[in-house]
C-alpha atoms as a PDB file:
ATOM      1  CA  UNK A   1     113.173  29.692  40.872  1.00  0.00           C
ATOM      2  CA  UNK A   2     111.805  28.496  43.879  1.00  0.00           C
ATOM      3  CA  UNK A   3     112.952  30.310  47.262  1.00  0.00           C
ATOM      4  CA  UNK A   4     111.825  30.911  50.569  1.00  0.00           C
ATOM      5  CA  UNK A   5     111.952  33.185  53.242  1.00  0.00           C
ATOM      6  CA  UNK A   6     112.959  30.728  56.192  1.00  0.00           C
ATOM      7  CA  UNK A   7     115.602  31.583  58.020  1.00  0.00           C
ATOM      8  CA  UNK A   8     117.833  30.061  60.678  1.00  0.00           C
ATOM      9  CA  UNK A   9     120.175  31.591  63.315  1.00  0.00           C
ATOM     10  CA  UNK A  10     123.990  30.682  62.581  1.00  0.00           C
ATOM     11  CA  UNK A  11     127.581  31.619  64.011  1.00  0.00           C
ATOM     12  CA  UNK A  12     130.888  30.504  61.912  1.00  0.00           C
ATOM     13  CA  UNK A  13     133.712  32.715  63.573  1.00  0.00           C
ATOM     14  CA  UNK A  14     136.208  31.354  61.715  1.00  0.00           C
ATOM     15  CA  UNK A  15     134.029  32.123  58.431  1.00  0.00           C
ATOM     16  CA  UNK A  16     132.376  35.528  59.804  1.00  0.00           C
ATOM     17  CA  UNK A  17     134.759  36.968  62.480  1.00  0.00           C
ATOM     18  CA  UNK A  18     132.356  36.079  64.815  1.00  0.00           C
ATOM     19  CA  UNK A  19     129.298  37.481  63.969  1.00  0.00           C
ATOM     20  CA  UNK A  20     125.713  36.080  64.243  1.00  0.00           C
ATOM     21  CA  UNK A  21     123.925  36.061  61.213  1.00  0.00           C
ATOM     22  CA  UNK A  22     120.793  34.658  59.419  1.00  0.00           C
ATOM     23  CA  UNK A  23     121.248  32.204  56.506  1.00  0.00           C
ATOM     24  CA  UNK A  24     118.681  31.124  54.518  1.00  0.00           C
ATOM     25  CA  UNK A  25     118.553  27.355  54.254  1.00  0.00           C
ATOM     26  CA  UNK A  26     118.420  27.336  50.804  1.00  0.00           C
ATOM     27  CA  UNK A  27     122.235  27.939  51.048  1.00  0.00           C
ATOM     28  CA  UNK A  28     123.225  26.440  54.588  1.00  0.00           C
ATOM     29  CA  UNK A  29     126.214  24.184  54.294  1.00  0.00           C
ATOM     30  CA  UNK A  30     126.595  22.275  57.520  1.00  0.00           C
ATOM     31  CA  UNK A  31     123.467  19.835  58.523  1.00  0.00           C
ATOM     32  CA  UNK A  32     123.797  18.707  62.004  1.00  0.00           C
ATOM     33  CA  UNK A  33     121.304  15.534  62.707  1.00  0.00           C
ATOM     34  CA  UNK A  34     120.787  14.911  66.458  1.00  0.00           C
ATOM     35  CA  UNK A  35     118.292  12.081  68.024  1.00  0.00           C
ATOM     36  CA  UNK A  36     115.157  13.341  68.759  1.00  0.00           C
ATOM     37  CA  UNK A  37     115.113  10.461  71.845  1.00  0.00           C
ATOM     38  CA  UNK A  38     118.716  12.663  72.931  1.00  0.00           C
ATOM     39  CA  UNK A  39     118.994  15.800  75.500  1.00  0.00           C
ATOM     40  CA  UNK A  40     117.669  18.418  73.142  1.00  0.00           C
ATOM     41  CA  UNK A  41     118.662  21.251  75.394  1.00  0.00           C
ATOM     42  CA  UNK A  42     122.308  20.141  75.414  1.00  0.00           C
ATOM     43  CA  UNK A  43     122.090  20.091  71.899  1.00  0.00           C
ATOM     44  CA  UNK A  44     121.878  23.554  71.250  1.00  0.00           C
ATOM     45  CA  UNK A  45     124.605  26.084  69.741  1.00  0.00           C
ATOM     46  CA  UNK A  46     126.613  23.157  67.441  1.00  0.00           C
ATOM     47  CA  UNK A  47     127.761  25.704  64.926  1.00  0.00           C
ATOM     48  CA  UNK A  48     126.182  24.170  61.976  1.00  0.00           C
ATOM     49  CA  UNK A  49     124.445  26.326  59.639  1.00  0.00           C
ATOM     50  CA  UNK A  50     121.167  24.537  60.329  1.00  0.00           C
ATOM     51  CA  UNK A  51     120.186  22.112  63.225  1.00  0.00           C
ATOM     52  CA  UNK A  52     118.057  18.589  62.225  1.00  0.00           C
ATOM     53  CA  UNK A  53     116.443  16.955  65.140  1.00  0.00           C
ATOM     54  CA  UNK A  54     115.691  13.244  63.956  1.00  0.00           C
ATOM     55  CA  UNK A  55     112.993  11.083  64.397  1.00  0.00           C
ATOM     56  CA  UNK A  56     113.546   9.028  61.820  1.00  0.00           C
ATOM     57  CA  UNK A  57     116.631   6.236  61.740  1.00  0.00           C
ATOM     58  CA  UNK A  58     118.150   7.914  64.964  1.00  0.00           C
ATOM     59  CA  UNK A  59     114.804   6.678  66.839  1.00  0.00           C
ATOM     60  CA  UNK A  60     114.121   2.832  67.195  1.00  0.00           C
ATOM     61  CA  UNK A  61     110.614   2.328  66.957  1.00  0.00           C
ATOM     62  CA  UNK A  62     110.002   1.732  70.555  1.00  0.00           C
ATOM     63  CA  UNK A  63     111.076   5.266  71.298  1.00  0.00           C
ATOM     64  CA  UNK A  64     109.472   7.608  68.710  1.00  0.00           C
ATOM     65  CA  UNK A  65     106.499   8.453  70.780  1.00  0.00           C
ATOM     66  CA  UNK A  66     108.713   9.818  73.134  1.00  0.00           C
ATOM     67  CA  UNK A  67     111.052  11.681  71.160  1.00  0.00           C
ATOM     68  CA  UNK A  68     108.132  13.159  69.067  1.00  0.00           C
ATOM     69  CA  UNK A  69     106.867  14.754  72.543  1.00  0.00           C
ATOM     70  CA  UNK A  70     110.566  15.601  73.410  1.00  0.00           C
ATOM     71  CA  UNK A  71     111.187  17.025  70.043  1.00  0.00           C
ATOM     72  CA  UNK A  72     107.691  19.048  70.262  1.00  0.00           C
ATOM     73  CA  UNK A  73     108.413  20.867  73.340  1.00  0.00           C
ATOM     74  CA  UNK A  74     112.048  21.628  72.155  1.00  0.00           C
ATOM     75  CA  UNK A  75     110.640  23.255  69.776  1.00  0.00           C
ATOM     76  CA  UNK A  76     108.804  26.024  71.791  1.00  0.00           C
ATOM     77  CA  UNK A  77     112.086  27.056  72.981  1.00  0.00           C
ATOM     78  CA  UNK A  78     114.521  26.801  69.988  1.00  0.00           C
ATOM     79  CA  UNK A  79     114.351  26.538  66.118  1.00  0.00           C
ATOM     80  CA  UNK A  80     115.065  23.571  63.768  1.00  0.00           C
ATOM     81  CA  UNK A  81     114.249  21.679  60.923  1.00  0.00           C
ATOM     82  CA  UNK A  82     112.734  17.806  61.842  1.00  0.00           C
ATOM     83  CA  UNK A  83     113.183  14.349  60.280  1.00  0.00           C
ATOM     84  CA  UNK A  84     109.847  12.396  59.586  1.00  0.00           C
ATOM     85  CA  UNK A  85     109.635   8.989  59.702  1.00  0.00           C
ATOM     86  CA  UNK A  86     109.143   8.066  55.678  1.00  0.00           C
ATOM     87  CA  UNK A  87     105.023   7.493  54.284  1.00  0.00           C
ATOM     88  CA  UNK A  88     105.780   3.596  54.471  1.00  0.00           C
ATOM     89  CA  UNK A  89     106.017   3.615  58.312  1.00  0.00           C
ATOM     90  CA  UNK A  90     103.672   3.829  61.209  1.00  0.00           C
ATOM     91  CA  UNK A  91     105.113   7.349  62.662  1.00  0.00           C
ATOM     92  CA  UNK A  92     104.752  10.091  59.980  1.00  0.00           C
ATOM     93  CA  UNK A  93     100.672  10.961  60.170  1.00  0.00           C
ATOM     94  CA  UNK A  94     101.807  11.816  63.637  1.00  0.00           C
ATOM     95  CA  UNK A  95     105.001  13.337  63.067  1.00  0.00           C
ATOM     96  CA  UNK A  96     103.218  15.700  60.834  1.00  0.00           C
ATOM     97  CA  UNK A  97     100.484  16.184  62.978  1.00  0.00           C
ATOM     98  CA  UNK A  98     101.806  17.180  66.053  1.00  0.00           C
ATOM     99  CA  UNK A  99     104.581  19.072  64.245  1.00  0.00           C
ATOM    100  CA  UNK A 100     102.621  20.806  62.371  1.00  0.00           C
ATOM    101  CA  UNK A 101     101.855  24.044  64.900  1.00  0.00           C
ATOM    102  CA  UNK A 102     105.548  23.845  66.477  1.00  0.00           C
ATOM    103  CA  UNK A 103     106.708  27.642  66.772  1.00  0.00           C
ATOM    104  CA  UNK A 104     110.199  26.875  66.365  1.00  0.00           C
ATOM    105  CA  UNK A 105     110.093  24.254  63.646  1.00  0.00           C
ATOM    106  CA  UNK A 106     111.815  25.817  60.420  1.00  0.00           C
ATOM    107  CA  UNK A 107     110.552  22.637  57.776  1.00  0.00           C
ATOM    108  CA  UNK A 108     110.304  18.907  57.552  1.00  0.00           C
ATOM    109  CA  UNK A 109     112.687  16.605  56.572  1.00  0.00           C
ATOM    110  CA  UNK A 110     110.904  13.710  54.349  1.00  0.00           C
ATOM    111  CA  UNK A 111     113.229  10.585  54.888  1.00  0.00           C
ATOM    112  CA  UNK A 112     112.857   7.940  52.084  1.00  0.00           C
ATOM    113  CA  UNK A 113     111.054  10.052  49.501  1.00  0.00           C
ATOM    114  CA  UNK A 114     110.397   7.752  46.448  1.00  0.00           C
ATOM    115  CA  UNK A 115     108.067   9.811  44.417  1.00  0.00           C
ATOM    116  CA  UNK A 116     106.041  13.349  44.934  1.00  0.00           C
ATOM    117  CA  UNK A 117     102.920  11.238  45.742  1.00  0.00           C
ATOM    118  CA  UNK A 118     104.938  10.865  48.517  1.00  0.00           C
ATOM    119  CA  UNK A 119     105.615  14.979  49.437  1.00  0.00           C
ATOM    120  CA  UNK A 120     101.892  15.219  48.912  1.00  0.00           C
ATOM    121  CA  UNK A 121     100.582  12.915  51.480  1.00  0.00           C
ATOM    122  CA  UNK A 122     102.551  15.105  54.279  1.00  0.00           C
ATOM    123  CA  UNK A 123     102.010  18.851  52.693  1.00  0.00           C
ATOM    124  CA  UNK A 124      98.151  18.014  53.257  1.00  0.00           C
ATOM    125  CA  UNK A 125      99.044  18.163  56.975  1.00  0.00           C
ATOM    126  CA  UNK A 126     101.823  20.771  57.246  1.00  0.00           C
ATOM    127  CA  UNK A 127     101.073  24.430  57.142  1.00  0.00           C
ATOM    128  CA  UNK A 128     101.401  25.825  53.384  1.00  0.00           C
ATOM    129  CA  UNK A 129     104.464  28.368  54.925  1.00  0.00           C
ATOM    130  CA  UNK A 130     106.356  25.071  56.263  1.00  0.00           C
ATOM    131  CA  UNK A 131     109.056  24.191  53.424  1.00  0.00           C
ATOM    132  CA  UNK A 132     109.948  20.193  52.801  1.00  0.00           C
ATOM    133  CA  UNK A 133     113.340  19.047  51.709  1.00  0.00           C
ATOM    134  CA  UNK A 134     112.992  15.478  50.478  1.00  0.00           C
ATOM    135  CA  UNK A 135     115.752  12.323  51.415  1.00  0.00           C
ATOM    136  CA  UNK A 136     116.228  10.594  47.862  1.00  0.00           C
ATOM    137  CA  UNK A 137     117.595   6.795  49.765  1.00  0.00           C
ATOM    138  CA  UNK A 138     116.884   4.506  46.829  1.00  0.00           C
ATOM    139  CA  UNK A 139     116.608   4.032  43.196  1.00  0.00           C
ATOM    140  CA  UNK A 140     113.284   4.467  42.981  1.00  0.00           C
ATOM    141  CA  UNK A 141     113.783   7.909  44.497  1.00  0.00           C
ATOM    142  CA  UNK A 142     116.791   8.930  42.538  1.00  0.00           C
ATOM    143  CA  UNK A 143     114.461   7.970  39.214  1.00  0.00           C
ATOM    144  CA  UNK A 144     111.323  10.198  40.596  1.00  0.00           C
ATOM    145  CA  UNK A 145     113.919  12.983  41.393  1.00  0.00           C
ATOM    146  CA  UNK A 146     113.007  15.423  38.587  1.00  0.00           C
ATOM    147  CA  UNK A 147     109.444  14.979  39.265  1.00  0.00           C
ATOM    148  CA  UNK A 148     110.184  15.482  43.342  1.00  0.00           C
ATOM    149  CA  UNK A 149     112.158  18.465  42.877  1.00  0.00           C
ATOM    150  CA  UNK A 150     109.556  19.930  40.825  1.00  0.00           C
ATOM    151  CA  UNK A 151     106.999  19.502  43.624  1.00  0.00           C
ATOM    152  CA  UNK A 152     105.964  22.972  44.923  1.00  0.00           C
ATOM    153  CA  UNK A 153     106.670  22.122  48.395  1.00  0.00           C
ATOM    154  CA  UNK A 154     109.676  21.197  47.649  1.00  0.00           C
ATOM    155  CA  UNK A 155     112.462  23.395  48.516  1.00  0.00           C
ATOM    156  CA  UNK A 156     115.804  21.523  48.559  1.00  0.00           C
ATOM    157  CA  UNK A 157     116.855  18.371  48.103  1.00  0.00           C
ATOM    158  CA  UNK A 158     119.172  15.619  50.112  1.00  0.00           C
ATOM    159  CA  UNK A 159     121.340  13.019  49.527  1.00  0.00           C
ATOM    160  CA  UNK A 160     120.700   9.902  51.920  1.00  0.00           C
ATOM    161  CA  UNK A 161     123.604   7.948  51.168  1.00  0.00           C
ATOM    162  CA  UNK A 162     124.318   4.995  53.082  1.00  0.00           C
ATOM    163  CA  UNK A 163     120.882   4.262  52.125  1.00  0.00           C
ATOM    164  CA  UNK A 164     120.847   4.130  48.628  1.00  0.00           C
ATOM    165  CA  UNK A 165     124.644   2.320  48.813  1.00  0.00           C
ATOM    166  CA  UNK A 166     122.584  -0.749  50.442  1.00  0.00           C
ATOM    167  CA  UNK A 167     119.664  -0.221  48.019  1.00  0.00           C
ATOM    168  CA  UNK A 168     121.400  -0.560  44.810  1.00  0.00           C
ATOM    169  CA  UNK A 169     124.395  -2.830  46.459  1.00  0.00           C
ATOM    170  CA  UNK A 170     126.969  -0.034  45.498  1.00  0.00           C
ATOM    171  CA  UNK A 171     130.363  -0.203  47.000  1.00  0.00           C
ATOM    172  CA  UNK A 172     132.098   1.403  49.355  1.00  0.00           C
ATOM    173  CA  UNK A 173     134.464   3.671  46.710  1.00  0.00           C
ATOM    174  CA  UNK A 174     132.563   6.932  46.388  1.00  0.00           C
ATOM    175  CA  UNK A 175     133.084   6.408  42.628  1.00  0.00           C
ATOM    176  CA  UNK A 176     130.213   4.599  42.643  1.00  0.00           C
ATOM    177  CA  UNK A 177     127.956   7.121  43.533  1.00  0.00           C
ATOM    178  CA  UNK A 178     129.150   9.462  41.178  1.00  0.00           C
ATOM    179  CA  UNK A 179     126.057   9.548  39.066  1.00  0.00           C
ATOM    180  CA  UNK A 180     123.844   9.861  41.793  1.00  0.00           C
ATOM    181  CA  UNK A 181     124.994  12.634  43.561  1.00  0.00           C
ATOM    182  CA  UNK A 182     125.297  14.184  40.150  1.00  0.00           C
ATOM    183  CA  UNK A 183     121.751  13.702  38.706  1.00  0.00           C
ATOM    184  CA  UNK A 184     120.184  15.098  41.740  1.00  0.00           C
ATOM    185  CA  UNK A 185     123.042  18.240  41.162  1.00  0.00           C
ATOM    186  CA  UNK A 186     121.435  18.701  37.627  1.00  0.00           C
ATOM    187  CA  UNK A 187     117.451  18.020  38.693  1.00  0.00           C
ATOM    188  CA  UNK A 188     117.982  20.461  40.841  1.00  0.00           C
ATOM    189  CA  UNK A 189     119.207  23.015  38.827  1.00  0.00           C
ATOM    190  CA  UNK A 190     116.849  21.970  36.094  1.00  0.00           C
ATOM    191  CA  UNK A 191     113.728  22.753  38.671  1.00  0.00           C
ATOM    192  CA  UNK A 192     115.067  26.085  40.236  1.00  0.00           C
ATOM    193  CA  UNK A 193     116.556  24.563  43.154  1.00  0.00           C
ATOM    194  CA  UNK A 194     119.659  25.274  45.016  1.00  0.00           C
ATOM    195  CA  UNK A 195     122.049  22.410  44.911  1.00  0.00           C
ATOM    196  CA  UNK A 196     121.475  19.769  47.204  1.00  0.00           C
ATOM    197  CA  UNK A 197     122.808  18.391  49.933  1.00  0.00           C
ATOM    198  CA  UNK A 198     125.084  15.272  50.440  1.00  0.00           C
ATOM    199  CA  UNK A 199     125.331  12.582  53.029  1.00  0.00           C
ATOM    200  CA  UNK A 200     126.354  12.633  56.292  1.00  0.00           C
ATOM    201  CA  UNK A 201     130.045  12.416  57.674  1.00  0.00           C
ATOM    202  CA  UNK A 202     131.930   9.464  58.826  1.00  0.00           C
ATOM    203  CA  UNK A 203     132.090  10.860  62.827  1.00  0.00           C
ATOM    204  CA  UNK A 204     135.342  11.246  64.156  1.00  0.00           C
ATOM    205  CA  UNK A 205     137.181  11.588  60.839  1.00  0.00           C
ATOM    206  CA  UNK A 206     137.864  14.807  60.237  1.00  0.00           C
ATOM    207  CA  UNK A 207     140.578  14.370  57.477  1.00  0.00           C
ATOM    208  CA  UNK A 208     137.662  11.870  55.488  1.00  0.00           C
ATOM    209  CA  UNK A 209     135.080  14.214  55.780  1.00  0.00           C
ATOM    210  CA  UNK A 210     136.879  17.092  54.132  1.00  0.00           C
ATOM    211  CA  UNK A 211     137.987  15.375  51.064  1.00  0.00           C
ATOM    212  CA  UNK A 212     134.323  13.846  50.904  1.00  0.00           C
ATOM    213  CA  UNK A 213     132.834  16.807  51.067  1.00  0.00           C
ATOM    214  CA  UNK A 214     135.507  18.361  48.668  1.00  0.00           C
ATOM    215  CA  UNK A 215     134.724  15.490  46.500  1.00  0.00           C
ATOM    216  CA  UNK A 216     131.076  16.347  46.792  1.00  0.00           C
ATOM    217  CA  UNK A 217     131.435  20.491  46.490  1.00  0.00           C
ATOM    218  CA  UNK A 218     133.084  19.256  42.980  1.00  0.00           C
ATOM    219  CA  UNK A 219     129.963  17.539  41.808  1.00  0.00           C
ATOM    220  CA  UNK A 220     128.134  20.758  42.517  1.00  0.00           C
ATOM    221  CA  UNK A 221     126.770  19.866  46.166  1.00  0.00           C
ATOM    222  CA  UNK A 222     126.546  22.808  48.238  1.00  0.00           C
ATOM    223  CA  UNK A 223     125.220  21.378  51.569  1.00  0.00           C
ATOM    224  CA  UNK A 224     126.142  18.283  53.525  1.00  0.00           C
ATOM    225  CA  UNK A 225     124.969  16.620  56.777  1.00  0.00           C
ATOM    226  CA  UNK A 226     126.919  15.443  59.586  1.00  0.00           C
ATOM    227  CA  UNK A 227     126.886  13.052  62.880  1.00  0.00           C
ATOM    228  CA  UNK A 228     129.196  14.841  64.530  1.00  0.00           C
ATOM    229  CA  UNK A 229     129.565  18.834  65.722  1.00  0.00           C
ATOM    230  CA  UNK A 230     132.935  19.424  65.297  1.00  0.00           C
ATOM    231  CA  UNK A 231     132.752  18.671  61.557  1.00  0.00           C
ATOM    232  CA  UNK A 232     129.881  21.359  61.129  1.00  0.00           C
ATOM    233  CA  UNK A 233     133.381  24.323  60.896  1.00  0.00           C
ATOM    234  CA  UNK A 234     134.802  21.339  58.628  1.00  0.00           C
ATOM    235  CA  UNK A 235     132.223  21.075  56.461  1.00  0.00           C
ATOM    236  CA  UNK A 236     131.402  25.180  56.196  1.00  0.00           C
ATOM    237  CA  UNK A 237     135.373  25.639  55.131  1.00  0.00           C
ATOM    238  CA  UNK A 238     134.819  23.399  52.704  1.00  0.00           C
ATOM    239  CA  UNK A 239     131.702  24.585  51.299  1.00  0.00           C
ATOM    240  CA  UNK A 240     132.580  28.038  51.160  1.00  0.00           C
ATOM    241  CA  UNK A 241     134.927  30.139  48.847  1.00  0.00           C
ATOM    242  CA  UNK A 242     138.714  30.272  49.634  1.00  0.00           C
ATOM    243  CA  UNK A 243     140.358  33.286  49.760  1.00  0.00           C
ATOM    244  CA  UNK A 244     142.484  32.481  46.536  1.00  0.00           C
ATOM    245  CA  UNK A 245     139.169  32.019  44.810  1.00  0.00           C
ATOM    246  CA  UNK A 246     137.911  35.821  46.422  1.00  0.00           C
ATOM    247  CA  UNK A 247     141.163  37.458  45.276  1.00  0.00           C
ATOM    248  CA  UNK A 248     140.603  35.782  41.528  1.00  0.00           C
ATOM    249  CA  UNK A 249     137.432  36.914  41.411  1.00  0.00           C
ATOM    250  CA  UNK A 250     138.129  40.347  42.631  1.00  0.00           C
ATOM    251  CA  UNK A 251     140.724  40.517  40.068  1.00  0.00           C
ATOM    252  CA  UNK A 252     138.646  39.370  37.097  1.00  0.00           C
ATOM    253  CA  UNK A 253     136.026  41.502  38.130  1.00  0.00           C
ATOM    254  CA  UNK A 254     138.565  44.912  37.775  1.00  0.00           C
ATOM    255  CA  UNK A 255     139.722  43.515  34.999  1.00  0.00           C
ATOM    256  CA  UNK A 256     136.770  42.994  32.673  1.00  0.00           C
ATOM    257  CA  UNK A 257     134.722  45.577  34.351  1.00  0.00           C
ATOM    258  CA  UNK A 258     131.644  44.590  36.837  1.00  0.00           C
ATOM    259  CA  UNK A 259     129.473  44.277  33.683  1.00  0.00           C
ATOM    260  CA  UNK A 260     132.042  42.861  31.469  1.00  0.00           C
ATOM    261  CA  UNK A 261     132.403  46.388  29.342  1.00  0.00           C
ATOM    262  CA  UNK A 262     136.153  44.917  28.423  1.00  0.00           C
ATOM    263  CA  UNK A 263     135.243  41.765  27.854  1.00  0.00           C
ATOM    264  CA  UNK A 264     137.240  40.485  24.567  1.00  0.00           C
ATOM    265  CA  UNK A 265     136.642  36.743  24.759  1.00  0.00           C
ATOM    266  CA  UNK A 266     133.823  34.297  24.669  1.00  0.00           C
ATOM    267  CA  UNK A 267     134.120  33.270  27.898  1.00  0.00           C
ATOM    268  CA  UNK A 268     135.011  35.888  29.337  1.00  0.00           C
ATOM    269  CA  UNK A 269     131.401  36.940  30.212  1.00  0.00           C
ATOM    270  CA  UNK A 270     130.545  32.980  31.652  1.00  0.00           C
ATOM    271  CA  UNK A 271     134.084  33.786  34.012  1.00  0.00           C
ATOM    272  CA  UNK A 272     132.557  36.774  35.399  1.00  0.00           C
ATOM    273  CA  UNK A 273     129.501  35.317  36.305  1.00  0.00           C
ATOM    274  CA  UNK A 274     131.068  32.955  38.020  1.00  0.00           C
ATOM    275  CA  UNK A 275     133.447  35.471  39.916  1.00  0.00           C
ATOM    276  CA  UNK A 276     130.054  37.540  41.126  1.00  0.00           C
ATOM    277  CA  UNK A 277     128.954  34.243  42.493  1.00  0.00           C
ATOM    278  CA  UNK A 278     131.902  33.692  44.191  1.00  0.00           C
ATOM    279  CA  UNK A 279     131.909  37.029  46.061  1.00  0.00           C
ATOM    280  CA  UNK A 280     128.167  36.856  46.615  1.00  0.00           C
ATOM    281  CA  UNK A 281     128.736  33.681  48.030  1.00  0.00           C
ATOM    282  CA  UNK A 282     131.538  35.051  50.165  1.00  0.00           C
ATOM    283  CA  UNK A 283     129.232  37.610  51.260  1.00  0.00           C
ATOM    284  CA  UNK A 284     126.257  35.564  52.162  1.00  0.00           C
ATOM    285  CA  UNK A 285     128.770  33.666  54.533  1.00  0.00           C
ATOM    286  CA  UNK A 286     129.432  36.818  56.188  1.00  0.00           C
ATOM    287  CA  UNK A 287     133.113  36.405  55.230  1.00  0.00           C
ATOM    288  CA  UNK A 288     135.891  39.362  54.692  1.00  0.00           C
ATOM    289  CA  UNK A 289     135.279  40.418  51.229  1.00  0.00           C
ATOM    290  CA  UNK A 290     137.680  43.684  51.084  1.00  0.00           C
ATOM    291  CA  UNK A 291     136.825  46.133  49.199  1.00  0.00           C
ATOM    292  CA  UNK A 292     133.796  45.020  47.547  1.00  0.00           C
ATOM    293  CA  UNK A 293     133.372  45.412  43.676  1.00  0.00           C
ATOM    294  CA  UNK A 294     130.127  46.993  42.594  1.00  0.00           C
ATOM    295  CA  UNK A 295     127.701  44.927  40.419  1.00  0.00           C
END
């Protein structure tokens, strides 16, 4: 399984009791995009797991030269990951190149990814410690997606939406892109990945973005990006274990034994892996796990 060692700064209080604590973006939930052409320094402290600053559909064209530089010199003072404009455009050989010694950037953001031709023409120019999570926005992406997530730079992959609605003329029920979220669930797991993460929110509607991303945690997504900060806590609740699920899993675990010595049934032991995961989960989150079983 692929895995990395990057690691962003994150506070959930309502997840952690407050405390500050490093999460691993192969497992960050809430994916705040912000304009790299916006007041970076004003930006800072949104609550999401991980930060994106965007020079890619948040930028009109007549502004990305200026956002790259803002975006460049945020990132001597703070930590994020970065959209690139896509391999089509006129933007990314210079996204890449100027990012590419940034002290605080945590990975690239490949917008538009249609193939891992396409992850290769950027990794040339990134350092071979910067990880790439790659935007599947079309069909063409979404049919290259096993071969993308097998790409070594490759460490996560997202979900661009409202992209691929318009490319394939989908509409608007999220029934209809049922199969897409789910193939790049199972690609994912197929290459070693962690499970990707889905489209952004619908700002200002916080009762739509939690049954969305409910919706989406159901398909197996276990990140999602948003538009707007206060839906970063939204999105975290949802993506993380409830407390009824802890208990269960606390209780199955006591039950069966931590390595399933009273197992009886056949799925038994597949219920106990999934009850570890749960707590581990829990734990990686930084939430109250009382009592803590030993595996």
């Amino acid at each position: 399984m692929k895995s990395s060692n990057n690691i962003d700064t994150w506070t959930d209080e309502s997840r952690s009791g407050g405390r500050s604590q490093e999460l691993p973006y192969t497992v960050a939930r809430s994916w705040f995009l912000i304009s790299g052409a916006s007041d970076l320094p004003q930006s800072r402290g949104s609550g999401a797991d991980a930060d994106i600053l965007d020079l890619e559909d948040a930028v009109p064209p007549g502004k990305k030269h200026a956002a790259r530089t803002q975006v460049v010199n945020a990132l001597h003072h703070r930590r994020a990951w970065v959209r690139i404009n896509d391999v089509t455009s006129d933007f990314w050989k210079d996204d890449v190149a100027e990012l590419r010694e940034s002290p605080g950037l945590l990975g690239v953001m490949l917008a538009k990814t249609d193939s891992a031709i396409d992850v290769d023409k950027i990794a040339e120019g990134l350092r071979a410690t910067t990880p790439v999570i790659a935007f599947i926005e079309s069909a063409a992406g979404l049919e290259a997606a096993g071969a993308i997530a097998t790409h070594p730079r490759v460490g996560r992959l997202a979900f661009g939406s409202g992209d691929f609605r318009m490319d394939v003329g989908a509409g608007v029920d999220r029934s209809a892109l049922t199969y897409a979220r789910s193939r790049l669930v199972v690609v994912s797991r197929a290459a070693g990945l962690p499970a990707p993460i889905d489209g952004p929110t619908v700002p200002e509607d916080q009762i739509l973005a939690v049954d969305e991303t409910e919706y989406a945690a159901g398909l197996g997504m276990t990140g999602r990006m948003c538009l707007h900060a206060s839906h970063a806590g939204t999105i975290n609740t949802a993506l993380s274990p409830t407390s009824r699920e802890i208990s269960d899993a606390k209780e199955l675990i006591a039950l069966l034994g931590p390595d399933g010595a009273n197992a009886r049934k056949g799925s038994d032991l597949p219920r106990l892996a999934r009850a570890h995961q749960v707590l581990n989960r829990a734990r990686t989150f930084g939430m109250n796990v009382a009592a803590p079983v030993p595996h």
